[in-house]
N, C-alpha and C. Protein backbone atom coordinates (compact mmCIF):
# COMPACT_ATOMS: atom_id res chain seq x y z
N UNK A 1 -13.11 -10.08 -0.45
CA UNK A 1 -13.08 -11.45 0.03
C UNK A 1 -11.84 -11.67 0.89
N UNK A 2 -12.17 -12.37 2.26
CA UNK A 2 -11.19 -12.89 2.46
C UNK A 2 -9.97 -13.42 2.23
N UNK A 3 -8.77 -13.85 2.31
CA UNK A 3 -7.88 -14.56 2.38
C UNK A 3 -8.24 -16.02 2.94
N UNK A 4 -7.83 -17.13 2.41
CA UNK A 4 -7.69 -18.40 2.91
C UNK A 4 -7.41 -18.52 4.49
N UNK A 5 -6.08 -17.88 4.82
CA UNK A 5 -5.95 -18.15 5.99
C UNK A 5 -6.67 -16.93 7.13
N UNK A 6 -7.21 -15.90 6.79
CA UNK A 6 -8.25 -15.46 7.32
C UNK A 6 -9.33 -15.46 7.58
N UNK A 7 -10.04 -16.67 7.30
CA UNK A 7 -11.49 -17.13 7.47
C UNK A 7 -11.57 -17.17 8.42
N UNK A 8 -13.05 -17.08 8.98
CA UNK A 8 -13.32 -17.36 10.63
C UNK A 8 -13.10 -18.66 10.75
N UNK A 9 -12.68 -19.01 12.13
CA UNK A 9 -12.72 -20.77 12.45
C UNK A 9 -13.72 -21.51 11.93
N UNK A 10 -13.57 -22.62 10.98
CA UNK A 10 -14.09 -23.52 10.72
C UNK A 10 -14.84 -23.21 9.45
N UNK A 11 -14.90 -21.85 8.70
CA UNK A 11 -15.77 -21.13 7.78
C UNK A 11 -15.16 -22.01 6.33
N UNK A 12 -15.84 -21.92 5.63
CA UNK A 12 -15.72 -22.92 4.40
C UNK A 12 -15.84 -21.73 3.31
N UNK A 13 -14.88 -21.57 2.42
CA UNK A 13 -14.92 -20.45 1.12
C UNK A 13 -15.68 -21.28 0.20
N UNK A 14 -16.38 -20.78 -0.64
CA UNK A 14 -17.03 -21.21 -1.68
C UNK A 14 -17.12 -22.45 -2.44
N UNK A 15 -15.64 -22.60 -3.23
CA UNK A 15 -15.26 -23.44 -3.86
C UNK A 15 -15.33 -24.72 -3.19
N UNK A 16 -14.72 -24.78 -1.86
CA UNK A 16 -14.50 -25.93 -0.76
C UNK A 16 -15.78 -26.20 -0.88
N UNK A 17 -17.27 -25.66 -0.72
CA UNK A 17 -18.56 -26.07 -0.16
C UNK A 17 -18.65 -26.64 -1.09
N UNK A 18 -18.75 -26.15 -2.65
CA UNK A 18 -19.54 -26.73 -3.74
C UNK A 18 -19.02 -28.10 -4.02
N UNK A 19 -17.84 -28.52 -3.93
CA UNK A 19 -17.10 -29.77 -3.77
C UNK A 19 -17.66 -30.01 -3.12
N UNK A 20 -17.86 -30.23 -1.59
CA UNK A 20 -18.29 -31.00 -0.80
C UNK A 20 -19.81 -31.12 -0.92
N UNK A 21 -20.23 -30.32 -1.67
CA UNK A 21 -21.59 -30.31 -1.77
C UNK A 21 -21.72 -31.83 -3.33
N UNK A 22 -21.00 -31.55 -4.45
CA UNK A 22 -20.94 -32.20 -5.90
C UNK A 22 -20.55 -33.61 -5.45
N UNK A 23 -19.76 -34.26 -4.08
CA UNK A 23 -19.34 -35.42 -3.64
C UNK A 23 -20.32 -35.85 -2.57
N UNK A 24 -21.19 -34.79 -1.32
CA UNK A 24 -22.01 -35.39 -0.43
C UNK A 24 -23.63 -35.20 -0.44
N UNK A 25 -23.85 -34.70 -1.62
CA UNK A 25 -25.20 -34.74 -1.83
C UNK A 25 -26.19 -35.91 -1.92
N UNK A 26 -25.47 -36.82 -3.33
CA UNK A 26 -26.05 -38.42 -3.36
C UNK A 26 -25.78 -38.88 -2.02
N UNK A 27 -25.05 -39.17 -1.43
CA UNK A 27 -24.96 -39.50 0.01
C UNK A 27 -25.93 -39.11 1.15
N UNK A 28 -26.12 -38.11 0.85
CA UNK A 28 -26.93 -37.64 1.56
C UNK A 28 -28.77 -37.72 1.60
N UNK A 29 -28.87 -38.08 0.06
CA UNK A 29 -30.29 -38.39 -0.67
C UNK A 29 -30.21 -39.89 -0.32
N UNK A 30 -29.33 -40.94 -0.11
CA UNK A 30 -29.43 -42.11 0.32
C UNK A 30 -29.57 -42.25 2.19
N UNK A 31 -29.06 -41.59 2.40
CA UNK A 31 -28.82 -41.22 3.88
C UNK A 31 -30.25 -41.51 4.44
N UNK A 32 -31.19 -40.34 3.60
CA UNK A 32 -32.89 -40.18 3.91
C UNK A 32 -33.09 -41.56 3.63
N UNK A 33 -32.58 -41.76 2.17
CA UNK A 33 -33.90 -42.93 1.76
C UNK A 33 -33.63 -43.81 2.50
N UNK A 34 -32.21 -44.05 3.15
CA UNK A 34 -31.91 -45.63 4.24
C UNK A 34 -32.74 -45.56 5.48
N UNK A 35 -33.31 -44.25 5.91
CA UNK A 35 -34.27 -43.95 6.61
C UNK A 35 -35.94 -43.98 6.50
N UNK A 36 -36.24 -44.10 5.26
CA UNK A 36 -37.39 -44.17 4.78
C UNK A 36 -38.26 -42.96 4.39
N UNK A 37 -37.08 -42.33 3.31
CA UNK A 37 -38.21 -41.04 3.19
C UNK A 37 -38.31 -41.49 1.32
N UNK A 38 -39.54 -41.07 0.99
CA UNK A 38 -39.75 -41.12 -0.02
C UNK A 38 -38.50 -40.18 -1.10
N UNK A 39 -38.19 -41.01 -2.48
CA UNK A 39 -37.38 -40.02 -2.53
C UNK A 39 -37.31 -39.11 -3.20
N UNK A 40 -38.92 -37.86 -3.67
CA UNK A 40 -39.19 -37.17 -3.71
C UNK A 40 -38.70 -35.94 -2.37
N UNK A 41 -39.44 -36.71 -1.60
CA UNK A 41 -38.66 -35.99 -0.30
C UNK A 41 -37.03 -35.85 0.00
N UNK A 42 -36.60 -36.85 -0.07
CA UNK A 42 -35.03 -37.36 0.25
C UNK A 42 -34.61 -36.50 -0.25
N UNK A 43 -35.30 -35.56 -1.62
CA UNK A 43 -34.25 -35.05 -2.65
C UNK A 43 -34.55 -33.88 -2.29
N UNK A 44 -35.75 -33.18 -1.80
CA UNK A 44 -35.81 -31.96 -1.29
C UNK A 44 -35.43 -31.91 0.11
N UNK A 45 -35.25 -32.58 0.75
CA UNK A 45 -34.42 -32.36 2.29
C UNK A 45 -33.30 -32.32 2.40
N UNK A 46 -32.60 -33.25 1.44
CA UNK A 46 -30.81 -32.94 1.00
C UNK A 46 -30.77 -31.47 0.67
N UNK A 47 -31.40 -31.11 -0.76
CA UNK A 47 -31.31 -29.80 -0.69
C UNK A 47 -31.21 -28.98 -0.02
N UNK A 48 -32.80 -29.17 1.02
CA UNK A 48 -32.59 -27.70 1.95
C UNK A 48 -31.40 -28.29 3.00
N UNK A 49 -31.05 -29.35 3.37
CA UNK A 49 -30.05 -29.56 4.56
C UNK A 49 -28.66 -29.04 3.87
N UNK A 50 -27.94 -29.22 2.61
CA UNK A 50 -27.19 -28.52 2.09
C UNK A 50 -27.14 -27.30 2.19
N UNK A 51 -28.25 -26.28 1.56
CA UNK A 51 -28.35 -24.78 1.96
C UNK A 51 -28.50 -24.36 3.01
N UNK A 52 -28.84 -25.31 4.24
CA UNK A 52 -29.12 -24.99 5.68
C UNK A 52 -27.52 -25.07 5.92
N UNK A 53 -26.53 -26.08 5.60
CA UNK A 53 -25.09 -26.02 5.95
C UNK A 53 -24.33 -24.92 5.18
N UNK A 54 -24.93 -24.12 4.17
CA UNK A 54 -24.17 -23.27 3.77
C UNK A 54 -24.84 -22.13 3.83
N UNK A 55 -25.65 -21.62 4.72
CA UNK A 55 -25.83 -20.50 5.93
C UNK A 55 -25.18 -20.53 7.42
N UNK A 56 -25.06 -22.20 7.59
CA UNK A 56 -24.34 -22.16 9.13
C UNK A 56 -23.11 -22.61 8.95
N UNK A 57 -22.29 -22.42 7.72
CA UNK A 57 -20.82 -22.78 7.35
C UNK A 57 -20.28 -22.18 8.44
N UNK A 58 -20.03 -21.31 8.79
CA UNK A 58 -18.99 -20.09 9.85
C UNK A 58 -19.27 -21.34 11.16
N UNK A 59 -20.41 -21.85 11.47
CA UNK A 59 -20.39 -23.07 13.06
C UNK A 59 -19.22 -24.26 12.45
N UNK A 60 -19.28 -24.76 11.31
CA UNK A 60 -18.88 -25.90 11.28
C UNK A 60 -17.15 -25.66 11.88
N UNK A 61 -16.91 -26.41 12.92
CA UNK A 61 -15.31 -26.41 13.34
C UNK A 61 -14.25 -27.10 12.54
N UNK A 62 -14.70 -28.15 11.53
CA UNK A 62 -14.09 -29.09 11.10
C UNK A 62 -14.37 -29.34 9.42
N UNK A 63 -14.02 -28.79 8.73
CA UNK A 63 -14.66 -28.84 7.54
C UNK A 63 -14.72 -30.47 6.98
N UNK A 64 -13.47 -31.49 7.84
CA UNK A 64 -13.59 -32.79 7.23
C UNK A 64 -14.79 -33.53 7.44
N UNK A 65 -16.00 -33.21 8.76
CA UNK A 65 -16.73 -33.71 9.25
C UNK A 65 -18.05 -32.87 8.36
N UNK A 66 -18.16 -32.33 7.36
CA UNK A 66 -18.97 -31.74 6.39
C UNK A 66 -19.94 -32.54 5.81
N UNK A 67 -19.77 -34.13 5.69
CA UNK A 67 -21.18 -34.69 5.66
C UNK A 67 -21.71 -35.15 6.60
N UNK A 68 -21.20 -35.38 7.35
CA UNK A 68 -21.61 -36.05 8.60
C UNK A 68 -22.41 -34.86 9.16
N UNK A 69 -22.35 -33.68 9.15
CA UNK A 69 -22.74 -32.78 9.38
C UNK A 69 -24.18 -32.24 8.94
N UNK A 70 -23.67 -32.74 7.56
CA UNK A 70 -24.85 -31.90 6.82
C UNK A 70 -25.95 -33.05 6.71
N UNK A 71 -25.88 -34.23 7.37
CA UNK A 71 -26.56 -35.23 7.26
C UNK A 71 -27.18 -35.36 8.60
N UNK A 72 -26.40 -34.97 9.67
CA UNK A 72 -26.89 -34.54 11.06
C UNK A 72 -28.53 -33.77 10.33
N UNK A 73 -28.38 -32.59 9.53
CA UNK A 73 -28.92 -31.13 9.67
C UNK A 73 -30.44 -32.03 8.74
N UNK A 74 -30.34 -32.72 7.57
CA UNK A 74 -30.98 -33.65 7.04
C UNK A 74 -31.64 -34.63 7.87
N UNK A 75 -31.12 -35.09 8.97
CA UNK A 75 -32.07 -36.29 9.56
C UNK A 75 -32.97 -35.42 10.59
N UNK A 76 -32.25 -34.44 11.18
CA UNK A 76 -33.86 -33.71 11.77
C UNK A 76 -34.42 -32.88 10.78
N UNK A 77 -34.30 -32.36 9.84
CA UNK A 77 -35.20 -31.60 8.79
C UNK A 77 -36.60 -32.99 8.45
N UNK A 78 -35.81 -33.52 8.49
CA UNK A 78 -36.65 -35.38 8.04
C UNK A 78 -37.92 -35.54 9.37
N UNK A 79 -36.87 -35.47 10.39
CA UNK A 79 -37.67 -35.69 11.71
C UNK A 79 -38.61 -35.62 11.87
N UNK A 80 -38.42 -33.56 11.89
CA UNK A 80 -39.43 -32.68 11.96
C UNK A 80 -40.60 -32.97 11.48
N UNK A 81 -40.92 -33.67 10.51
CA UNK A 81 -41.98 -33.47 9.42
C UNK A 81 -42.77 -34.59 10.31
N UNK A 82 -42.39 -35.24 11.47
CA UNK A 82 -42.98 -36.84 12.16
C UNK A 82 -43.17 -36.21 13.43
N UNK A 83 -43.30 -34.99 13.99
CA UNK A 83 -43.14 -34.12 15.78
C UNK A 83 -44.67 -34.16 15.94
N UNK A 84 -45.59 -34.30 14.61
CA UNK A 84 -47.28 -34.21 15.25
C UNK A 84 -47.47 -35.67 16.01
N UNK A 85 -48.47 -35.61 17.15
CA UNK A 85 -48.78 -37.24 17.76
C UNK A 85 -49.25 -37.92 16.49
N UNK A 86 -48.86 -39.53 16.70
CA UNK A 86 -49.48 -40.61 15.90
C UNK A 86 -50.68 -41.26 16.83
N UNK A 87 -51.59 -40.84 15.74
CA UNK A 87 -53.28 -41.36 16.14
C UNK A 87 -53.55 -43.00 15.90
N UNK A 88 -53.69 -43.72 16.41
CA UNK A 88 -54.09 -45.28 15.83
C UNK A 88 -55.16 -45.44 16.35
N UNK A 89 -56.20 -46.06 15.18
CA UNK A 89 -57.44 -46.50 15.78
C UNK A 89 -57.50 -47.67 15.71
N UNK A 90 -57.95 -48.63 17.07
CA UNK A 90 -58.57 -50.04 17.37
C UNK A 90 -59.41 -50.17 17.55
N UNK A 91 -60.15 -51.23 16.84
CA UNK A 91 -61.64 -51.10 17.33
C UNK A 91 -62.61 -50.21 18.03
N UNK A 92 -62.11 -48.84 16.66
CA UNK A 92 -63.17 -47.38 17.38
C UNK A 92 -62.51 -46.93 18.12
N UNK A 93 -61.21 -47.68 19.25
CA UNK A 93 -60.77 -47.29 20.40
C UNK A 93 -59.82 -46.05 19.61
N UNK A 94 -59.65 -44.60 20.08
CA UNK A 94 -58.59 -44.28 19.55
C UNK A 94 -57.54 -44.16 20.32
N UNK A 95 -56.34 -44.18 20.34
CA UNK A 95 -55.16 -44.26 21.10
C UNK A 95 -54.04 -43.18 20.61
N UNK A 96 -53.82 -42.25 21.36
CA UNK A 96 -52.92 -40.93 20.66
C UNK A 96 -51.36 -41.38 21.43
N UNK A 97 -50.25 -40.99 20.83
CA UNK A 97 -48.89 -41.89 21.47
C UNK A 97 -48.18 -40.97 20.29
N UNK A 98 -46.63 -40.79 21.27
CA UNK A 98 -45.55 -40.28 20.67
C UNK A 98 -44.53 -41.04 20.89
N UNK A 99 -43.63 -41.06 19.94
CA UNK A 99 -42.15 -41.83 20.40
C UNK A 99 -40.92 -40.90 20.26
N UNK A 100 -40.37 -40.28 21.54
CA UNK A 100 -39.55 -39.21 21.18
C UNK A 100 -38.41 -40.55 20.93
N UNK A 101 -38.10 -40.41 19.59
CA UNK A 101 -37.12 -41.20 18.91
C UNK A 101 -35.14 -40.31 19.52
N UNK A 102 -35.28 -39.00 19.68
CA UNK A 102 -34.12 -38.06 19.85
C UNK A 102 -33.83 -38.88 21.55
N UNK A 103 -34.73 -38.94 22.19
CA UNK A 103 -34.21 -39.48 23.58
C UNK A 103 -34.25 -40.75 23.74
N UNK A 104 -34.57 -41.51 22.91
CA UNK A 104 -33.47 -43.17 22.73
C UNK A 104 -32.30 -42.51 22.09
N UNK A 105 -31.85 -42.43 20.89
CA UNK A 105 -30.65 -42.04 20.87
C UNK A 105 -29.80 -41.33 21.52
N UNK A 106 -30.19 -40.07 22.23
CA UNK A 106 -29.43 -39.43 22.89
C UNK A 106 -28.81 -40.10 24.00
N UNK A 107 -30.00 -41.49 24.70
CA UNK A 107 -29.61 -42.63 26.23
C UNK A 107 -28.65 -43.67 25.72
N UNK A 108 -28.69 -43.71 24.32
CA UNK A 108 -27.78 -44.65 23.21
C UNK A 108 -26.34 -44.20 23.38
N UNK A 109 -26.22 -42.80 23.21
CA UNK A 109 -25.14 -41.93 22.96
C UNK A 109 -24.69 -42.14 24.28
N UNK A 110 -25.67 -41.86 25.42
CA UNK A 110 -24.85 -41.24 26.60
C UNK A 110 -24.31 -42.89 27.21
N UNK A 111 -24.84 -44.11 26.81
CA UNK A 111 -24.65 -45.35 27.32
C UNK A 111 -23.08 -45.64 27.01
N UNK A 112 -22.73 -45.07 25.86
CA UNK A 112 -21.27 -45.21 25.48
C UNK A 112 -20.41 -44.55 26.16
N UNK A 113 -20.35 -43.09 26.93
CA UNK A 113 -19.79 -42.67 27.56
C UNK A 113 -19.50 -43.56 28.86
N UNK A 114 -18.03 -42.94 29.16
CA UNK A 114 -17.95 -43.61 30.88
C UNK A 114 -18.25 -42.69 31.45
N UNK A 115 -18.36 -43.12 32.76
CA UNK A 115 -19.27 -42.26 33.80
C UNK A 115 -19.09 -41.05 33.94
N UNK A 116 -17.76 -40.61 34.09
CA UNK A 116 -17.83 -39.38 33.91
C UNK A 116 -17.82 -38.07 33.28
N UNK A 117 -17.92 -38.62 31.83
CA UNK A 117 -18.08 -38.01 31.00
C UNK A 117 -19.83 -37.62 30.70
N UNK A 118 -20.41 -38.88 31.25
CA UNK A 118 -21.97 -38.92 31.12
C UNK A 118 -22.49 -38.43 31.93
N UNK A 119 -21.81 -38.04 33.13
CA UNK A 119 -22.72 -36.75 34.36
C UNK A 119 -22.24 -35.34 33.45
N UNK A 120 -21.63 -35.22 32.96
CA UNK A 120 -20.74 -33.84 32.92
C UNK A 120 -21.89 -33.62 31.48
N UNK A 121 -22.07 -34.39 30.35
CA UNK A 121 -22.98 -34.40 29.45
C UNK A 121 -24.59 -34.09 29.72
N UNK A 122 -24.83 -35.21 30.88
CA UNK A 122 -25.99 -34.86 31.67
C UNK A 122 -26.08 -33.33 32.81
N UNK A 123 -25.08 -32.88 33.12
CA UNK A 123 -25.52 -31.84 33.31
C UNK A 123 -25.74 -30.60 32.22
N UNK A 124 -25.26 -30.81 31.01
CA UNK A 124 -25.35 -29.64 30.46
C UNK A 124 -26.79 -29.77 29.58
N UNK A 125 -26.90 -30.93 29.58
CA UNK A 125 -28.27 -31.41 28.90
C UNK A 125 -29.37 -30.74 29.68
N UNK A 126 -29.26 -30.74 31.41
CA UNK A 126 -30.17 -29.83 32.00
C UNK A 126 -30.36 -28.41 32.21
N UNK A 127 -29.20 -28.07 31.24
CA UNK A 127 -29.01 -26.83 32.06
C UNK A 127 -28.29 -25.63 32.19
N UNK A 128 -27.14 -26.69 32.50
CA UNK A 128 -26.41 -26.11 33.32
C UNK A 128 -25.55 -25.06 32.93
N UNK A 129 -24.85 -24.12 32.98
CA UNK A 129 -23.15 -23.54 31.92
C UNK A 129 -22.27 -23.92 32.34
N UNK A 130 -21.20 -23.88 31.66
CA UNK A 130 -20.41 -24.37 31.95
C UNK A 130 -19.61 -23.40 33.29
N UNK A 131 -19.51 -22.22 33.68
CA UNK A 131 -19.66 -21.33 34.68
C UNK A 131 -19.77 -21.99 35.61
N UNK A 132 -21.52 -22.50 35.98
CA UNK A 132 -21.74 -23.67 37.12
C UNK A 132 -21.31 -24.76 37.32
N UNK A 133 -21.12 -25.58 36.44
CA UNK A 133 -19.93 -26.98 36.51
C UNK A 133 -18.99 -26.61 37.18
N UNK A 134 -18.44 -25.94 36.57
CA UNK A 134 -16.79 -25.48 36.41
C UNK A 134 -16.95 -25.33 38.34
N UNK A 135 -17.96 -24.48 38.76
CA UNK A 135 -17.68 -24.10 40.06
C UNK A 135 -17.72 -25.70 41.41
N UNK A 136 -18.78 -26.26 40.77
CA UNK A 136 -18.80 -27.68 41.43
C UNK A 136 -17.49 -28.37 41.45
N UNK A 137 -17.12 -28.27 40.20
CA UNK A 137 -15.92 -29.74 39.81
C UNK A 137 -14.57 -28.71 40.54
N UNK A 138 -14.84 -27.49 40.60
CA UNK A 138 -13.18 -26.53 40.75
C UNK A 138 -12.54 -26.76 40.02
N UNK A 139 -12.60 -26.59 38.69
CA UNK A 139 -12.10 -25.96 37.49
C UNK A 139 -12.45 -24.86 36.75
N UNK A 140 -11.85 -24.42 35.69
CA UNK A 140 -12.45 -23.16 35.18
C UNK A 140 -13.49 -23.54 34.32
N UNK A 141 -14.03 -22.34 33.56
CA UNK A 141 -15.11 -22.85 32.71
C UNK A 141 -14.39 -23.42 31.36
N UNK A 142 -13.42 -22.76 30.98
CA UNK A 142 -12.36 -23.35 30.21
C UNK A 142 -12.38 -24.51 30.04
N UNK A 143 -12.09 -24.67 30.74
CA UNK A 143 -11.51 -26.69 31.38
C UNK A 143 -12.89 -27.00 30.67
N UNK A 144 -14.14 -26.60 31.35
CA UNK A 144 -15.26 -27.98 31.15
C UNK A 144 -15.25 -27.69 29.55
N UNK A 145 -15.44 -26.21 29.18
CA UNK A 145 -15.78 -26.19 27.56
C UNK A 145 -14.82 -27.40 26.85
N UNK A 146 -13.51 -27.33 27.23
CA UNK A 146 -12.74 -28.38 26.44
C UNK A 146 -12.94 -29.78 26.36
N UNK A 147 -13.14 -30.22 27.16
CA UNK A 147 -13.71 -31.04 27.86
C UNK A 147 -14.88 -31.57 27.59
N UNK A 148 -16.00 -30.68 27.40
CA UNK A 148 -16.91 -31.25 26.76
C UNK A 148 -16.64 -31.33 25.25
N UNK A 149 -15.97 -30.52 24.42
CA UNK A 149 -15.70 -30.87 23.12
C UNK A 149 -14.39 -32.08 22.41
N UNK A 150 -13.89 -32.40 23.39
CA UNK A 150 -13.18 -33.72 23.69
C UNK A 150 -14.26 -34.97 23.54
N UNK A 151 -14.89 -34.73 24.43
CA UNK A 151 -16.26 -35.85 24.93
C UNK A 151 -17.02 -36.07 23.54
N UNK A 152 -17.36 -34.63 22.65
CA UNK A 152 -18.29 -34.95 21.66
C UNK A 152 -17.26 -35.47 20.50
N UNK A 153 -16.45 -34.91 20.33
CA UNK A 153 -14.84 -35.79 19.34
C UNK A 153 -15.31 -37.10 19.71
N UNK A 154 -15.05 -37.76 20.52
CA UNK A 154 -14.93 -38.54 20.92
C UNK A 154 -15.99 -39.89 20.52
N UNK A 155 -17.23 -39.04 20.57
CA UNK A 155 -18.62 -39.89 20.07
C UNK A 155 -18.91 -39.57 18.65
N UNK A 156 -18.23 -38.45 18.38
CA UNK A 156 -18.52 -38.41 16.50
C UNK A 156 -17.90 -39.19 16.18
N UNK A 157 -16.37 -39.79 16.95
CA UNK A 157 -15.81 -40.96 15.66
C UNK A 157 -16.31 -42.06 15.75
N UNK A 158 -16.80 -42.15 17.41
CA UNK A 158 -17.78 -43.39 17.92
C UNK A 158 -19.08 -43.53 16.77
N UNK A 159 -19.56 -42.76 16.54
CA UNK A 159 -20.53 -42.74 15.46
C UNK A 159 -20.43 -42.94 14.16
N UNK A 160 -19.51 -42.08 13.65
CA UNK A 160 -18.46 -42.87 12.20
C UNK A 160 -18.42 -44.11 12.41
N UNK A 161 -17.70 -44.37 13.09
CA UNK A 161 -17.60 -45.86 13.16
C UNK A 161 -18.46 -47.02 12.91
N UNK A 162 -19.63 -46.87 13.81
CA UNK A 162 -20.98 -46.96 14.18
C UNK A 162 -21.71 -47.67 12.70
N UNK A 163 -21.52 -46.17 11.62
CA UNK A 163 -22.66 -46.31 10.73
C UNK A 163 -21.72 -46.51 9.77
């Protein structure tokens, strides 16, 4: 086993998870149900969104942002289960319709940004690497990577806040 201060960036040792797991679990089973999942469900999607955060522990950069995180990983596990079209029938008429719910929020998210943070977001949303930015704006790719992880800091506390 590792050493403490040899973990990969952002990697969470054992002990740290199960804490954060024994303090953000109920949180996380309310999280669903404030969303409307039954809470049969609520209680098996916390689960797997917990064990889904402690296979992708080594991504997390920030171990303080660990529910927020693992509640991120929980509201699309939730999602998912709503991605088939909704059928409504009217008078025989049937009517098939989707509501990509991810792109209101994401136009939510990007509405808070100032402008130029929201082209630089919008390009990577299409696309782009940061390689190609970098060559438009004449900076390195460096620069934009930071830059964009400034930008998302920036809207996670906006979002803390938020909820």
């Amino acid at each position: 086993m590792l050493a403490r201060g040899l973990l990969p960036f952002g990697a969470m040792q054992r002990d740290d998870y199960a804490q954060a797991f024994q303090s953000g679990y109920c949180a996380t089973q309310r999280f669903l149900l404030a969303r409307g999942a039954p809470m049969e469900e609520a209680e098996e999607i916390a689960q797997a969104a917990w064990a889904r955060g402690w296979e992708y522990r080594d991504q997390l950069r920030d171990p303080g942002l660990i529910g927020f995180w693992v509640n991120s990983i929980a509201r699309n596990l939730f999602r998912s289960r709503f991605r088939s079209p909704l059928a409504v029938s009217l008078d025989g008429v049937s009517a098939s319709y989707t509501i990509d719910l991810d792109a209101i929020e994401l136009r939510r998210l990007l509405e808070r940004c100032p402008r130029r943070d929201r082209m630089l977001l919008e390009q990577t949303l299409k696309g782009y690497t940061a390689e190609e930015i970098a060559r438009v704006e004449g900076i390195t790719a460096t620069g934009i990577r930071v830059r964009l992880l400034r930008i998302r800091e920036v809207l996670r506390e906006r979002l803390a806040v938020a909820a």
